[in-house]
N, C-alpha and C. Protein backbone atom coordinates (compact mmCIF):
# COMPACT_ATOMS: atom_id res chain seq x y z
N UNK A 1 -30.64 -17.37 8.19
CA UNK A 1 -29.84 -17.02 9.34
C UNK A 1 -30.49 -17.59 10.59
N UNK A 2 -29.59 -18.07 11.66
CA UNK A 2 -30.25 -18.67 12.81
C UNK A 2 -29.62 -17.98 14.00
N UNK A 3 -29.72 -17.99 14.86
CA UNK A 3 -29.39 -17.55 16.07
C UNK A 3 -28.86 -18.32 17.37
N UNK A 4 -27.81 -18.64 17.69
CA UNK A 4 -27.04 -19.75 18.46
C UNK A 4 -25.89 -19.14 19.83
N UNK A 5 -25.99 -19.62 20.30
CA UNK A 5 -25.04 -19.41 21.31
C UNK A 5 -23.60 -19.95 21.10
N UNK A 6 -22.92 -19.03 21.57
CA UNK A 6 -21.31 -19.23 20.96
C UNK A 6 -20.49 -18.83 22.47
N UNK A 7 -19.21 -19.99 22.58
CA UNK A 7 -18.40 -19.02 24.05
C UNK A 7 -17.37 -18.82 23.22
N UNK A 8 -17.07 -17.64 23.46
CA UNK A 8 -15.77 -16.78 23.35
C UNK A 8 -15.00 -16.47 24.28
N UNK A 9 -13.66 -17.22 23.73
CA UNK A 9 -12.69 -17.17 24.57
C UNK A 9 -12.01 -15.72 24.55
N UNK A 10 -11.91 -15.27 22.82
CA UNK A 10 -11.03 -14.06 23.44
C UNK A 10 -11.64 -13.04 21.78
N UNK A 11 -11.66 -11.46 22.48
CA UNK A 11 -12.03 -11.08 21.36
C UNK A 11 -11.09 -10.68 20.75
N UNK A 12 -9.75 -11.39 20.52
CA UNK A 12 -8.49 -10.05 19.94
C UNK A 12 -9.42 -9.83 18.77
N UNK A 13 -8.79 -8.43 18.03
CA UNK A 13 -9.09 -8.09 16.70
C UNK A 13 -9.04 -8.75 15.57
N UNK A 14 -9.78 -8.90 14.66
CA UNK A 14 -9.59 -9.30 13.23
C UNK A 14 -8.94 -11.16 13.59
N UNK A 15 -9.34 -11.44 14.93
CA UNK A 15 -8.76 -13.06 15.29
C UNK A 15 -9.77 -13.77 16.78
N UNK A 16 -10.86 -13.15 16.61
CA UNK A 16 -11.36 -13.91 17.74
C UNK A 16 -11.64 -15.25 17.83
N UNK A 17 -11.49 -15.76 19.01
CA UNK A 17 -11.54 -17.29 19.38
C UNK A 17 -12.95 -17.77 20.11
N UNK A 18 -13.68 -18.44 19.59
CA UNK A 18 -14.47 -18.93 19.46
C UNK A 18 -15.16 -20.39 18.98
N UNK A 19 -15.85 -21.19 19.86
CA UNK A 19 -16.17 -22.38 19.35
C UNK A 19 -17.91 -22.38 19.22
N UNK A 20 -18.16 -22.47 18.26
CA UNK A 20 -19.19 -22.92 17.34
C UNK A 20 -20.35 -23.99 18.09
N UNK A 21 -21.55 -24.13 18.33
CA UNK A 21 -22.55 -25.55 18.70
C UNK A 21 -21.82 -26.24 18.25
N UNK A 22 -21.54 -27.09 18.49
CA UNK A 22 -21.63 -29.13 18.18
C UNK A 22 -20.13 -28.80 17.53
N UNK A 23 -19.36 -27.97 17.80
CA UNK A 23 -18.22 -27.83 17.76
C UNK A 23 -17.11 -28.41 18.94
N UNK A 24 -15.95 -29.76 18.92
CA UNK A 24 -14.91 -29.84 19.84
C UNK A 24 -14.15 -28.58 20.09
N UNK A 25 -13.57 -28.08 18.95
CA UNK A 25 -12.69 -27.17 19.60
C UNK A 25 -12.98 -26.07 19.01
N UNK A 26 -12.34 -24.83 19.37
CA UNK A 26 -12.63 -23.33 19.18
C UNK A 26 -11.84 -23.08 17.73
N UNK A 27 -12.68 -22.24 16.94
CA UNK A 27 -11.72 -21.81 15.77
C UNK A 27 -11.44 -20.13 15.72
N UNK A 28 -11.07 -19.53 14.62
CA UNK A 28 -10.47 -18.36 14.71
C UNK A 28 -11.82 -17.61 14.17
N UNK A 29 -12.48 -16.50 14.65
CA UNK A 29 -12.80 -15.49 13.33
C UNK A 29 -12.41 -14.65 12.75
N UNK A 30 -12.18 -14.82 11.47
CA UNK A 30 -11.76 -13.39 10.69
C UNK A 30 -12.51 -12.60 10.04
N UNK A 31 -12.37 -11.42 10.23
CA UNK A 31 -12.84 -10.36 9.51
C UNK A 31 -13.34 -10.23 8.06
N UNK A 32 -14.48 -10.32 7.44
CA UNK A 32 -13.86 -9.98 5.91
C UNK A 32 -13.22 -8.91 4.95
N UNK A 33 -12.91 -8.11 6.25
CA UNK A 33 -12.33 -7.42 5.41
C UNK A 33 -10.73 -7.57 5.53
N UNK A 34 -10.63 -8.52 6.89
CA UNK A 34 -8.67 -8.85 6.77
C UNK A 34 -8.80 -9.98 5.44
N UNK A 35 -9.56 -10.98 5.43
CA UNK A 35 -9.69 -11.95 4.68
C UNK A 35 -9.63 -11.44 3.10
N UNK A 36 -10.30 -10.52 2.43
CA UNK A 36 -10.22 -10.04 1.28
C UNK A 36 -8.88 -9.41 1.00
N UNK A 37 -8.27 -8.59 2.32
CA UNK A 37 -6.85 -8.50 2.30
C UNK A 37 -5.95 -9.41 1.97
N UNK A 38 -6.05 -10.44 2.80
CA UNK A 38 -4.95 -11.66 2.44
C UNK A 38 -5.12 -12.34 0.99
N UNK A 39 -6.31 -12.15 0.59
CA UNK A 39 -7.00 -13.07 -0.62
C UNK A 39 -5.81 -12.11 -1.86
N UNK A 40 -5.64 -10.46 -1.54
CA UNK A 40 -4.99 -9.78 -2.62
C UNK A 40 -3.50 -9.94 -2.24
N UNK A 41 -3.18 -9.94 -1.11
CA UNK A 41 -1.80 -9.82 -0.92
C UNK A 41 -0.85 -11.10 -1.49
N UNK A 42 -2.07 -12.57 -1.13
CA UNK A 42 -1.51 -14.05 -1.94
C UNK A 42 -1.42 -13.67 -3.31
N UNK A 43 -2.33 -12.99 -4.25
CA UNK A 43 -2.12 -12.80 -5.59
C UNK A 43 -0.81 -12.08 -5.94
N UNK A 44 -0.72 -11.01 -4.68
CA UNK A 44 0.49 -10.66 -5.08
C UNK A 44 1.69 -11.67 -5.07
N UNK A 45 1.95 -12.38 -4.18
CA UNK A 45 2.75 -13.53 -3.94
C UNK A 45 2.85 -14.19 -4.92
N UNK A 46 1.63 -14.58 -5.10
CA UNK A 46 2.04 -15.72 -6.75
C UNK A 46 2.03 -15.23 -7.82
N UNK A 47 1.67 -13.92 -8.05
CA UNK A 47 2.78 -13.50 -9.51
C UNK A 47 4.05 -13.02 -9.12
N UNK A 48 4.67 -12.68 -8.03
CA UNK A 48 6.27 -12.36 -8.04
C UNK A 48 6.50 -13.89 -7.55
N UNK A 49 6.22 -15.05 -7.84
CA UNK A 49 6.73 -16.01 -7.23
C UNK A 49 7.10 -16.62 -8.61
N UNK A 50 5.67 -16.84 -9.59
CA UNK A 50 5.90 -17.35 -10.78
C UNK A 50 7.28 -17.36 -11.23
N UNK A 51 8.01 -18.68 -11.63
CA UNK A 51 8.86 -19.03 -12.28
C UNK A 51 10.12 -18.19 -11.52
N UNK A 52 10.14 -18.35 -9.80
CA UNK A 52 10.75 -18.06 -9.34
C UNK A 52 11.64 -18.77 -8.24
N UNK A 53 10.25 -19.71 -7.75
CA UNK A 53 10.42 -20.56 -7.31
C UNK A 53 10.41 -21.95 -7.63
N UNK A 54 10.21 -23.03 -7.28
CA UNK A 54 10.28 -24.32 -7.92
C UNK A 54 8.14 -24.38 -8.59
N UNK A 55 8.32 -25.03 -9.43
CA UNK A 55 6.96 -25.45 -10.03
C UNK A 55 6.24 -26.10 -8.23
N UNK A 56 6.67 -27.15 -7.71
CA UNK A 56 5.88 -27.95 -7.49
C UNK A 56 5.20 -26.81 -5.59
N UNK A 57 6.41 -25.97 -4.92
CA UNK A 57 6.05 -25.02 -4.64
C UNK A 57 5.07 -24.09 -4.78
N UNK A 58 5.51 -23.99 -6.28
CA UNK A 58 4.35 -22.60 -6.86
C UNK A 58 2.77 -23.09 -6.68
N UNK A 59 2.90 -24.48 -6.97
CA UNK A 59 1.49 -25.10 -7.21
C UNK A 59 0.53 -24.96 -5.80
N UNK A 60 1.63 -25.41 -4.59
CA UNK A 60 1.09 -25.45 -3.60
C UNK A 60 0.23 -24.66 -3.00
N UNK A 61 1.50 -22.86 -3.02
CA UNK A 61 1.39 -21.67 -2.92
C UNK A 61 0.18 -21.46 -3.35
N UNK A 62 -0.26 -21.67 -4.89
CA UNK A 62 -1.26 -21.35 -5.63
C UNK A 62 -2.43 -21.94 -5.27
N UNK A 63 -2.72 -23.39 -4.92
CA UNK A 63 -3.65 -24.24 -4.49
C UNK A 63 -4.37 -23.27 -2.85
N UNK A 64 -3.30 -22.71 -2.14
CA UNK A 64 -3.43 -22.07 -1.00
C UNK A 64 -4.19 -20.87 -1.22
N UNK A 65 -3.91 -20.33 -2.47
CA UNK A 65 -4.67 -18.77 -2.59
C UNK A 65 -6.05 -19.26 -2.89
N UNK A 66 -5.67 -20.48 -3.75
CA UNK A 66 -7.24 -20.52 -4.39
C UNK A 66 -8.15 -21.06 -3.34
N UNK A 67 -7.99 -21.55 -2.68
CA UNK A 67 -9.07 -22.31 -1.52
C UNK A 67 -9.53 -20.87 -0.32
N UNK A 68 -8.05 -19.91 -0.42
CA UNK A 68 -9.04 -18.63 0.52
C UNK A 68 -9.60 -17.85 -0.10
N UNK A 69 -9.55 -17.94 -1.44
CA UNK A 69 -10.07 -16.98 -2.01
C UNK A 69 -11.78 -17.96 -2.39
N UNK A 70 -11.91 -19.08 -2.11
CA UNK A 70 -13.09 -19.80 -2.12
C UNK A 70 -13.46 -19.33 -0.75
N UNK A 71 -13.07 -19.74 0.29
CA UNK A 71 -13.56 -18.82 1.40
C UNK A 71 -14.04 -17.61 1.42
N UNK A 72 -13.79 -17.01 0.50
CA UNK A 72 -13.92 -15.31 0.47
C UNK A 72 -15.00 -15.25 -0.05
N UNK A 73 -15.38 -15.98 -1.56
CA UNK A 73 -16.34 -15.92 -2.13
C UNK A 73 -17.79 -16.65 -1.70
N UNK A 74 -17.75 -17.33 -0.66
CA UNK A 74 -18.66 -18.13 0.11
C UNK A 74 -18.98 -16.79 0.92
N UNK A 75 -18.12 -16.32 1.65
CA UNK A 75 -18.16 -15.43 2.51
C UNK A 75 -19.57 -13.82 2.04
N UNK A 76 -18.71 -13.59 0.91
CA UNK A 76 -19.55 -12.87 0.02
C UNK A 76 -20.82 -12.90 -0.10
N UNK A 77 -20.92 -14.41 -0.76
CA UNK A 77 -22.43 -14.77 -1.20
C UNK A 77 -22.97 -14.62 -0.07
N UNK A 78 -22.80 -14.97 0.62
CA UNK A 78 -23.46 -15.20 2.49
C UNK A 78 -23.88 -13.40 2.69
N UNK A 79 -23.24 -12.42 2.19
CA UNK A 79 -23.78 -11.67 2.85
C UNK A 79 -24.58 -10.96 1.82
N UNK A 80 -24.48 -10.77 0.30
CA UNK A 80 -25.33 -10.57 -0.77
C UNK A 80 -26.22 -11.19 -0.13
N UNK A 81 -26.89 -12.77 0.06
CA UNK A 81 -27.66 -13.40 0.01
C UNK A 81 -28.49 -12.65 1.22
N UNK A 82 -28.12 -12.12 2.24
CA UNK A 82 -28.80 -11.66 3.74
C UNK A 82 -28.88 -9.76 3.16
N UNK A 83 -28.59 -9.27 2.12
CA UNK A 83 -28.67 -7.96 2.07
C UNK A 83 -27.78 -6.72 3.00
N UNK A 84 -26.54 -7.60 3.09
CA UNK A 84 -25.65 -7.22 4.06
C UNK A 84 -24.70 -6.68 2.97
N UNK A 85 -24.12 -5.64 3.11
CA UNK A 85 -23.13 -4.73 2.31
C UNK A 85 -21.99 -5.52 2.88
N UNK A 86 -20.85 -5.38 1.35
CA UNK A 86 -19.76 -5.75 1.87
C UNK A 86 -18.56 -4.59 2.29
N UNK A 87 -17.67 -5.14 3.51
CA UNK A 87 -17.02 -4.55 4.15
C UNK A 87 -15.43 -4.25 3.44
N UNK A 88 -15.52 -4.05 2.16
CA UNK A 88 -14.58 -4.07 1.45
C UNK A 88 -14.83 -3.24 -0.10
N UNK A 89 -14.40 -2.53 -0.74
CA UNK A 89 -14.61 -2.59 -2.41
C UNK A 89 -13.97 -4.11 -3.06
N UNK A 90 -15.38 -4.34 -3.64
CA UNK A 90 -14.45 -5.32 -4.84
C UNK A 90 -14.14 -5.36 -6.11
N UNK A 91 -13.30 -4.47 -6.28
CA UNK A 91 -12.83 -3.93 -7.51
C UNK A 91 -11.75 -4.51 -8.21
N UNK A 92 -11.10 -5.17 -8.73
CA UNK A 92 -10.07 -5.80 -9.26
C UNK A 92 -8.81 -5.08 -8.88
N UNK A 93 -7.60 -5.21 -8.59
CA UNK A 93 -6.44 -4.15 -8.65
C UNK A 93 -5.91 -3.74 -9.89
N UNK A 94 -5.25 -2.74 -10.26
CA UNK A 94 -4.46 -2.66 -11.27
C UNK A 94 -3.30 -3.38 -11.15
């Protein structure tokens, strides 16, 4: 972990704006615990989507869950790795 200076433009909730060192422009932060949200709510999406929508759709849809849900799991490790509890249960759903 390092320690850096950051300007923040705005703190809304669960969306603050913020640009990063050696960063051009400002990006969003999210929460992990909205982020683990969205990561379950896409799963929900792509099983009521399955064979509902067109294949090449579904794929997209699906390609989309899987890359935040790689975010999520980066996210994770990052805080296992620092001894930081996570801000969520991660329990599978029924």
């Amino acid at each position: 972990m390092r320690t850096e200076p950051v300007d923040i433009y705005s703190d809304f909730p669960n969306a603050a704006v913020l640009r990063h060192p050696g960063r051009k422009f400002p990006g969003v932060l999210i929460q992990g615990d909205t982020l683990y949200t969205w990561c379950q709510s896409l799963d929900d999406v792509c099983a009521r989507s399955r064979g509902r929508i067109d294949d090449d759709a579904f794929t997209e849809l699906n390609e989309f869950r899987n890359r935040l849900w790689t975010t999520l799991n980066s996210y994770k490790g990052v805080l296992l790795d620092n001894g930081i509890p996570l801000p969520f249960s991660d329990h599978p759903r029924s």
